[in-house]
Protein backbone atom coordinates (compact mmCIF):
# COMPACT_ATOMS: atom_id res chain seq x y z
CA UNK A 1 -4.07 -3.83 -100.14
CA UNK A 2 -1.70 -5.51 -97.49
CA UNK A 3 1.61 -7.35 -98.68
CA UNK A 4 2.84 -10.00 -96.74
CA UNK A 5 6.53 -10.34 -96.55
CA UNK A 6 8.47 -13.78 -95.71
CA UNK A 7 12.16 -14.23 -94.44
CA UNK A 8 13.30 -18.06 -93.97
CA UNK A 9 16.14 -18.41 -91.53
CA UNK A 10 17.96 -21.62 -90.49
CA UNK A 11 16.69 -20.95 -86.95
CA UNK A 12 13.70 -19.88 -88.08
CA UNK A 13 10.86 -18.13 -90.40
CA UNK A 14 9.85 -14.46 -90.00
CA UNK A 15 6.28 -12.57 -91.74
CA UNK A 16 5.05 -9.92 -91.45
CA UNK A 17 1.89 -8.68 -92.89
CA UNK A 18 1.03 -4.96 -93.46
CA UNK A 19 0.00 -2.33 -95.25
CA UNK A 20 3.57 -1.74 -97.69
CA UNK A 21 5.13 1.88 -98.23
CA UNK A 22 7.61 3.89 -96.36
CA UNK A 23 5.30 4.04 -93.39
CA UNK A 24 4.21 0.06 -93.36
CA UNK A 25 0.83 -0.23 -90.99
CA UNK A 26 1.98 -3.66 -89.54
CA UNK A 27 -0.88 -6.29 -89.18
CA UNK A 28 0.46 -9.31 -88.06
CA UNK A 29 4.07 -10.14 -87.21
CA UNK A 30 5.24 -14.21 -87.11
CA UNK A 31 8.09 -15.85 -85.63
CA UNK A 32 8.18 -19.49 -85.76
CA UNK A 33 11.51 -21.79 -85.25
CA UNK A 34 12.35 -23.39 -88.41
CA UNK A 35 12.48 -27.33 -87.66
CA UNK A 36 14.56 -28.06 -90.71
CA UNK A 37 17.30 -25.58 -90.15
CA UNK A 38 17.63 -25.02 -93.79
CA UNK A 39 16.61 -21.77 -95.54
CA UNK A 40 17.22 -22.60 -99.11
CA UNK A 41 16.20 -26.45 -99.98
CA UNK A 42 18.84 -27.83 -101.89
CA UNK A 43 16.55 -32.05 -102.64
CA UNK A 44 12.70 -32.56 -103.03
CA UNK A 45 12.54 -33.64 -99.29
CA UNK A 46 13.55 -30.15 -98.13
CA UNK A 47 11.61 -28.79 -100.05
CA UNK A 48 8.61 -30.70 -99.45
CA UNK A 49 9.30 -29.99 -95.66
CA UNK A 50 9.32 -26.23 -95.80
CA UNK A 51 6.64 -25.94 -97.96
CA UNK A 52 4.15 -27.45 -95.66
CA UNK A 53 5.47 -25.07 -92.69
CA UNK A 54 5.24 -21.71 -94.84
CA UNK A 55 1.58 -23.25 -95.80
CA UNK A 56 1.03 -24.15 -92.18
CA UNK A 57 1.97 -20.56 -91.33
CA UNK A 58 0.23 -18.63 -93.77
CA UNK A 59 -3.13 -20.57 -93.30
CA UNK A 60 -2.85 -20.97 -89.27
CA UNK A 61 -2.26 -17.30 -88.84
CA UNK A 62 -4.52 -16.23 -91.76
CA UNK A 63 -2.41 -14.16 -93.97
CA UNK A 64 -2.99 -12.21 -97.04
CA UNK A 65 -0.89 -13.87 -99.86
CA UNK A 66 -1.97 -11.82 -102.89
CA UNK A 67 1.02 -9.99 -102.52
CA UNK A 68 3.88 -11.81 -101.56
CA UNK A 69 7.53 -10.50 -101.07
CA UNK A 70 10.88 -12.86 -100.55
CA UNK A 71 14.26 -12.50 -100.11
CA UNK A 72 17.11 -14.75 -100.71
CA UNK A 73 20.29 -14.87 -98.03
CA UNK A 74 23.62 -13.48 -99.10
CA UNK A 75 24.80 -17.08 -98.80
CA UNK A 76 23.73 -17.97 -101.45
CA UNK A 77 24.28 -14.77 -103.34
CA UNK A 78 27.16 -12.74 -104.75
CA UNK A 79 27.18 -9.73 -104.49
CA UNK A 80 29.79 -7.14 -105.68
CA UNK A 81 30.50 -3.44 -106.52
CA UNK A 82 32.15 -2.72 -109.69
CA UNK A 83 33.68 0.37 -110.65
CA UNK A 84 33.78 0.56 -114.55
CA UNK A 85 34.03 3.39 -117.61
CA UNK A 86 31.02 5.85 -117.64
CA UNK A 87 28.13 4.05 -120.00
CA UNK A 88 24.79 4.76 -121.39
CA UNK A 89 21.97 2.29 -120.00
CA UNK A 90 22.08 0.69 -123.11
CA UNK A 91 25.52 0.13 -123.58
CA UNK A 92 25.88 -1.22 -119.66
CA UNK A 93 22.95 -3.62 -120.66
CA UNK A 94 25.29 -5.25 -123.74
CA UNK A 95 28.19 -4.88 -121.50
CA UNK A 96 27.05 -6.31 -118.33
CA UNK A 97 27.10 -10.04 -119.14
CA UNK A 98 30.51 -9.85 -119.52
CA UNK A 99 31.53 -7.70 -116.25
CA UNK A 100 29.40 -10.57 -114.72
CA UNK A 101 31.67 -13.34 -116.04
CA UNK A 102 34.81 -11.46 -114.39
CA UNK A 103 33.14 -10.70 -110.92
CA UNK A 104 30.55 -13.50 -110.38
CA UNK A 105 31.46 -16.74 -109.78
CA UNK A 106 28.57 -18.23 -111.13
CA UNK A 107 28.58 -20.32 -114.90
CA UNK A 108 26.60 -17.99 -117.27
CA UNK A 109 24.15 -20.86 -118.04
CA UNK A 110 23.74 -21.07 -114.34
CA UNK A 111 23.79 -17.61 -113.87
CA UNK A 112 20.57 -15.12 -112.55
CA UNK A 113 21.60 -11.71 -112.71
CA UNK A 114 20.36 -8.41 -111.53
CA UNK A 115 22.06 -5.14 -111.42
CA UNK A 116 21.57 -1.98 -110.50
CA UNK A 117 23.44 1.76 -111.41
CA UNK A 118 24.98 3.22 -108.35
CA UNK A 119 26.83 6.19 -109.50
CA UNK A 120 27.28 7.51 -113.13
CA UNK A 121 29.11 11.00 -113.27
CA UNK A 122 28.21 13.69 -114.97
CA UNK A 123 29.07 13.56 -118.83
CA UNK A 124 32.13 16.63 -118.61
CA UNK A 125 33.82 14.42 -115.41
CA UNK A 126 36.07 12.10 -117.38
CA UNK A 127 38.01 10.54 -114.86
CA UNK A 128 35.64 9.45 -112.38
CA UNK A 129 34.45 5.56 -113.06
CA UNK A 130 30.44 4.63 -112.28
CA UNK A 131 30.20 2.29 -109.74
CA UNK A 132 27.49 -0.50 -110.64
CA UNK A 133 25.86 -3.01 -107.95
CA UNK A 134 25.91 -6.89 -109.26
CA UNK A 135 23.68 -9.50 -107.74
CA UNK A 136 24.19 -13.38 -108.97
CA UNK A 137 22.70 -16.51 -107.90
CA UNK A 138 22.03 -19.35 -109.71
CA UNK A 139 18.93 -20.10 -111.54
CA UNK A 140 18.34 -23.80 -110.25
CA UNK A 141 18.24 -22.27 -106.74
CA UNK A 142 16.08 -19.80 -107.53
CA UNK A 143 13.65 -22.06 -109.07
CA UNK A 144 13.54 -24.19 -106.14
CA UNK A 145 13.04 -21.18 -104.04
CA UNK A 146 10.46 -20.07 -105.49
CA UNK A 147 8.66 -23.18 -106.10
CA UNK A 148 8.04 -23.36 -101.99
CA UNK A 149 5.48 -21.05 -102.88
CA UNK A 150 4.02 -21.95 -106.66
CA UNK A 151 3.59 -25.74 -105.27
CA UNK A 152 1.28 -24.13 -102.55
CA UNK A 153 -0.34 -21.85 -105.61
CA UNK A 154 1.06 -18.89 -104.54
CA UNK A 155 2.95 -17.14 -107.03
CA UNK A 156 5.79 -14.21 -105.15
CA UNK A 157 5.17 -10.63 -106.24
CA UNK A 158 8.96 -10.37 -106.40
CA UNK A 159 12.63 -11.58 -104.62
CA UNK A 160 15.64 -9.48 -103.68
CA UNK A 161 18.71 -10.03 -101.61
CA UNK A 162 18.37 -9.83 -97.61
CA UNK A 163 20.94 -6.95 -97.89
CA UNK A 164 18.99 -5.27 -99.78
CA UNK A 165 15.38 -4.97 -97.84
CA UNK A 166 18.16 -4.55 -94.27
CA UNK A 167 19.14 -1.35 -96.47
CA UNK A 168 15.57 -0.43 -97.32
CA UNK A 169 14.64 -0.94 -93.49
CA UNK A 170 17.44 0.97 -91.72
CA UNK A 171 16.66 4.15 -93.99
CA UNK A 172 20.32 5.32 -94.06
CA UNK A 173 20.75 8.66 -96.32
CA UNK A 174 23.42 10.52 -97.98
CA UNK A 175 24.04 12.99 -95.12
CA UNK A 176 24.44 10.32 -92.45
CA UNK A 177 28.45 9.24 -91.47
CA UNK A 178 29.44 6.15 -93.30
CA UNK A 179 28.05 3.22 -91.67
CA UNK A 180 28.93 -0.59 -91.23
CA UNK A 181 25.30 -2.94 -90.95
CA UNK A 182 26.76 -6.01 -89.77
CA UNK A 183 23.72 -8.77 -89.70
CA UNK A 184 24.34 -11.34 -87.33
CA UNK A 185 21.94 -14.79 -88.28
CA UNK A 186 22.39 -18.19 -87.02
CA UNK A 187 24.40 -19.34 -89.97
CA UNK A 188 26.16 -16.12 -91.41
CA UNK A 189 26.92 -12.83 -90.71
CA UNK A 190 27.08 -9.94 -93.17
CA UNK A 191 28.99 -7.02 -93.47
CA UNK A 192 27.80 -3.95 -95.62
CA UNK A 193 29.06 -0.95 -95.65
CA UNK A 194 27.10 2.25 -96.66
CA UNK A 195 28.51 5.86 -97.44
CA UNK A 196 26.77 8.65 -99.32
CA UNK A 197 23.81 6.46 -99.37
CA UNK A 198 25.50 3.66 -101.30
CA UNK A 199 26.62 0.29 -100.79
CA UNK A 200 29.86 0.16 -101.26
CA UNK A 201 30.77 -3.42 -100.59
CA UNK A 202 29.22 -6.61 -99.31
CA UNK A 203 31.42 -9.68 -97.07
CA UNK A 204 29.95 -12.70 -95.67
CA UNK A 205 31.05 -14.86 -92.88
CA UNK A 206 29.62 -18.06 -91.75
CA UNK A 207 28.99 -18.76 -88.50
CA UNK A 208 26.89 -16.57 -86.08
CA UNK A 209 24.20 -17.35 -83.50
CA UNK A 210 24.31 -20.91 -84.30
CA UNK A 211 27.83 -21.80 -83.58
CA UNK A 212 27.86 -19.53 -80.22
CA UNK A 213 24.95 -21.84 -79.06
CA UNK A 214 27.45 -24.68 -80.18
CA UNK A 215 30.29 -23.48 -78.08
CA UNK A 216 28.39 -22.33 -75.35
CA UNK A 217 26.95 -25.91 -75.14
CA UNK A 218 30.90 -27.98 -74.86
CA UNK A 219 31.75 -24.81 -72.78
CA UNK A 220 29.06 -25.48 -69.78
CA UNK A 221 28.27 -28.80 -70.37
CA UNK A 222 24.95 -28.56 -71.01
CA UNK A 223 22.48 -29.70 -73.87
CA UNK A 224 21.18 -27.64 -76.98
CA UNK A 225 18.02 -26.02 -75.44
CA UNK A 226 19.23 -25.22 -72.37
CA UNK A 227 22.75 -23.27 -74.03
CA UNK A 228 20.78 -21.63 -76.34
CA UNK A 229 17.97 -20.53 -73.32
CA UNK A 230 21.37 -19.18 -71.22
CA UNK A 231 22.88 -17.26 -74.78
CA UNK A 232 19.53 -15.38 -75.29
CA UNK A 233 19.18 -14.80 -71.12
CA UNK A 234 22.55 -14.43 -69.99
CA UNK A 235 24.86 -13.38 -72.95
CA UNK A 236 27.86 -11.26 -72.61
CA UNK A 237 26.97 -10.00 -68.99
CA UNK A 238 29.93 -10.32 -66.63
CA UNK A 239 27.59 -10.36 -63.64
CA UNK A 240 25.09 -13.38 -64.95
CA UNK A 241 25.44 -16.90 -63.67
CA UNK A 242 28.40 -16.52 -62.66
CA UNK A 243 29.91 -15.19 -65.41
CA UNK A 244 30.27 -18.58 -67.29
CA UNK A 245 27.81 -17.80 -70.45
CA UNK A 246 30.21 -15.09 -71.13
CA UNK A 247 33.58 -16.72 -70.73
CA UNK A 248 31.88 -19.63 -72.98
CA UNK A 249 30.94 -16.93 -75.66
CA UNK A 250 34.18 -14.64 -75.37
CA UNK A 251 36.28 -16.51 -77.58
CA UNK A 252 33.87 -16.83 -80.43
CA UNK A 253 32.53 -13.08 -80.18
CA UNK A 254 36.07 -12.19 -80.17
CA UNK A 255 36.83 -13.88 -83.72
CA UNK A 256 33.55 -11.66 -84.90
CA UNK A 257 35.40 -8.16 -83.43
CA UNK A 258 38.47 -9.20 -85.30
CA UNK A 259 36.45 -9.97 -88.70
CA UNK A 260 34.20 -6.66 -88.29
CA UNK A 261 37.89 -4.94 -87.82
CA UNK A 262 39.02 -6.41 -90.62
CA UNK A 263 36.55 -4.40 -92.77
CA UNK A 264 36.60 -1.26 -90.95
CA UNK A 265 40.45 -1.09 -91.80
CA UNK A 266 39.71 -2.26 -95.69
CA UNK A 267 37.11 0.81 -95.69
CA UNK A 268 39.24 3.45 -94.07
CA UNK A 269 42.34 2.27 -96.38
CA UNK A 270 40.06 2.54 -99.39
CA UNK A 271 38.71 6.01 -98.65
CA UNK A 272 39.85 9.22 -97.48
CA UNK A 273 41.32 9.87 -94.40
CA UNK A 274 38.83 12.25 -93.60
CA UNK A 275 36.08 10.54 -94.16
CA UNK A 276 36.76 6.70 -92.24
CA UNK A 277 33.65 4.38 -90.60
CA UNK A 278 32.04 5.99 -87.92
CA UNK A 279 29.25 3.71 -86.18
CA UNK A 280 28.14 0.47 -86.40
CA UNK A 281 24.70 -0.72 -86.91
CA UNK A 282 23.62 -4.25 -85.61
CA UNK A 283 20.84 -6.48 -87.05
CA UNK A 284 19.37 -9.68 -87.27
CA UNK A 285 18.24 -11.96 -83.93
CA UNK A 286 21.97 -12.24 -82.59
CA UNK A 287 22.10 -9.10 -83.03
CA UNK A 288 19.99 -9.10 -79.41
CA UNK A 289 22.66 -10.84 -77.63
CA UNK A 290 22.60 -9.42 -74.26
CA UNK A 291 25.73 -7.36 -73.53
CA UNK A 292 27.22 -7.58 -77.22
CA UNK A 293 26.20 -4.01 -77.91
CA UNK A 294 28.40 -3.15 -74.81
CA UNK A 295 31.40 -5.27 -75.80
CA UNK A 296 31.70 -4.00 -79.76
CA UNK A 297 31.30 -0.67 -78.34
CA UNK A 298 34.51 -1.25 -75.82
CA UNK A 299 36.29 -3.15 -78.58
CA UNK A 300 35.83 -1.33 -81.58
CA UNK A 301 36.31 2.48 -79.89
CA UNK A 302 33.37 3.09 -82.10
CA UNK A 303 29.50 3.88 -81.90
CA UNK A 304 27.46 0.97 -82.12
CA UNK A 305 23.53 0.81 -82.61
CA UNK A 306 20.62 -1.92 -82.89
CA UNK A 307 18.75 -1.40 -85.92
CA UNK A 308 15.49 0.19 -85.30
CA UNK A 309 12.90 -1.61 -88.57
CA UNK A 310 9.97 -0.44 -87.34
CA UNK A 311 11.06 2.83 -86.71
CA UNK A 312 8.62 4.36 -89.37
CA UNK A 313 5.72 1.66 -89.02
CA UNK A 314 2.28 1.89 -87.11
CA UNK A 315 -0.28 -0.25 -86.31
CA UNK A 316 0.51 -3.80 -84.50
CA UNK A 317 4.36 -4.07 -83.59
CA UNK A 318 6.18 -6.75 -81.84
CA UNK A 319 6.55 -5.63 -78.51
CA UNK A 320 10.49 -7.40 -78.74
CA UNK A 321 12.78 -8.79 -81.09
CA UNK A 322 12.96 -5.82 -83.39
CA UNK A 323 15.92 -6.80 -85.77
CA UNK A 324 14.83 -10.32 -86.38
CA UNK A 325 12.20 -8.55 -88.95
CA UNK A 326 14.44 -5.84 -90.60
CA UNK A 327 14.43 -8.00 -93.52
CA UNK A 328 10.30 -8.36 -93.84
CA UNK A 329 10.33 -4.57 -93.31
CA UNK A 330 12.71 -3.34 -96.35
CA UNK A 331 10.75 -6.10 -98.03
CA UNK A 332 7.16 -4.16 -96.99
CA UNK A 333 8.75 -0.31 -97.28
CA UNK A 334 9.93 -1.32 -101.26
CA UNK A 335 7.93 0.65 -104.14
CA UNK A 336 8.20 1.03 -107.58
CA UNK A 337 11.92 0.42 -107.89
């Protein structure tokens, strides 16, 4: 039966319909600017608003919605790795209300929690500590969230974190090098790093795609539309009009390098020497941003990929704009979990 999955941006909403599992069969694949520029409504008015564009969506483009999948931005998520004394599932589950209250910065009356066993050593290793994932958000947001959907009689299959379904998407395992996925949206970019096949800590940063379109704009002189039309056309490339999109952008992309450094060197002075970052893998729609693959490369003296989502998927795939639906594809590729 297909599952359609949803991904609200601030720029805008992404679904994709298909045929879930490892291999999703892709039916249908939407992209539609969100008007509202607001992923998560906050007042009955926003809400109001984007539920009649996800129902305009859905209904307009005839989508399944018998199985629906959502994910919630790391904005408005914390996210954290703890590393903690070895524990049965049972004891984690009495003990993991209060490792909560140190990590998450969430009220517990407020608080939604999830959480998930990365590592627990073997029973004879006494010194090693697990290492447990903890996702928080707060229940009032959820609610809201989710109610986008139950107002329009829809009722979600499940949620998870963006990071999460990115993870699911990219299919990174235990033998590959330890990887930074840095996804760049129009409001926030987020840096995860992944060794051994585990997540090993989450950072967000706000600001992305939408404030390069912002400084692009005072930097040429130009309005909105047209400064975003010359980021997507133009980016980073010396050559391009001139090369005045890219000396707009430079300054900005260069305060990204300098953050993405920033948690290379945390990683590499948190592991061993002999095992430091090695690539970085690029998501997301800014993630497109002609030249920037070119320029990280240069800057960081590292490898540096686009994400590939659809890289295991057949039937009906976008013939561009790959990484603007890694999210609905972890979402699709999820089973039994």
């Amino acid at each position: 039966m297909p599952a359609t999955a949803i991904d609200i941006g601030t720029y805008a909403v992404k679904i994709v319909t298909a045929d879930p599992g490892p291999t999703p069969n892709v039916i249908r694949a939407v992209e539609a600017l969100n008007p509202y520029n607001v992923a998560v409504p906050t007042d009955d008015l926003q809400t109001e608003q984007l539920s009649e564009l996800i129902n305009n969506l859905i209904f307009d483009n005839k989508l399944p919605h018998t199985d629906l999948r959502l994910s919630l931005p790391e904005a408005v998520v914390s996210t954290k790795v703890i590393h903690i004394p070895p524990l049965t599932d049972a004891e984690l589950a009495s003990a993991i209300g209060w490792q909560a209250e140190q990590h998450i910065p969430i009220p517990k009356n407020e608080l939604s929690l999830q959480y998930k066993v990365l590592y627990r050593p073997p029973k004879t290793d006494k010194q090693t500590l697990m290492r447990v994932l903890l996702t928080g958000t707060r229940k009032p947001l959820v609610e809201r969230y989710t109610s986008l959907f139950t107002n329009l009689g829809i009722e979600p299959t499940f949620l998870e974190t963006q990071i999460l379904s990115i993870l699911r998407s990219l299919g990174i395992t235990k033998t590959e090098p330890p990887t930074l996925i840095v996804s760049l949206g129009a409001t926030n970019m987020d840096l995860t790093v992944v060794a051994n096949g585990e997540i090993l800590f989450v950072f967000t940063q706000p600001g992305v795609g939408a404030l390069l379109t912002k400084v692009l704009q005072q930097a040429i002189g130009s309005d909105h539309q047209q400064a975003e039309q010359y980021k997507r056309t133009y980016g980073l490339q010396p050559t391009e009009f001139e090369g005045k999109v890219r000396d707009g952008l430079l300054p900005t992309i260069n305060t990204l390098v300098t953050e993405i450094q920033k948690a290379i060197r945390y990683f590499n002075s948190q592991t061993a020497q002999n095992n430091p970052l090695q690539r970085v893998v690029l998501t997301s729609g800014t993630a497109q941003l002609p030249g920037l693959v070119e320029e990280l490369t240069e800057k960081l003296a590292m490898e540096v990929l686009l994400a590939a989502p659809f890289a295991t998927a057949t039937g009906d795939i976008p013939a561009q704009n790959h990484q603007v639906f890694a999210v609905c594809m972890g979402l699709l590729m999820r089973e039994g979990e």
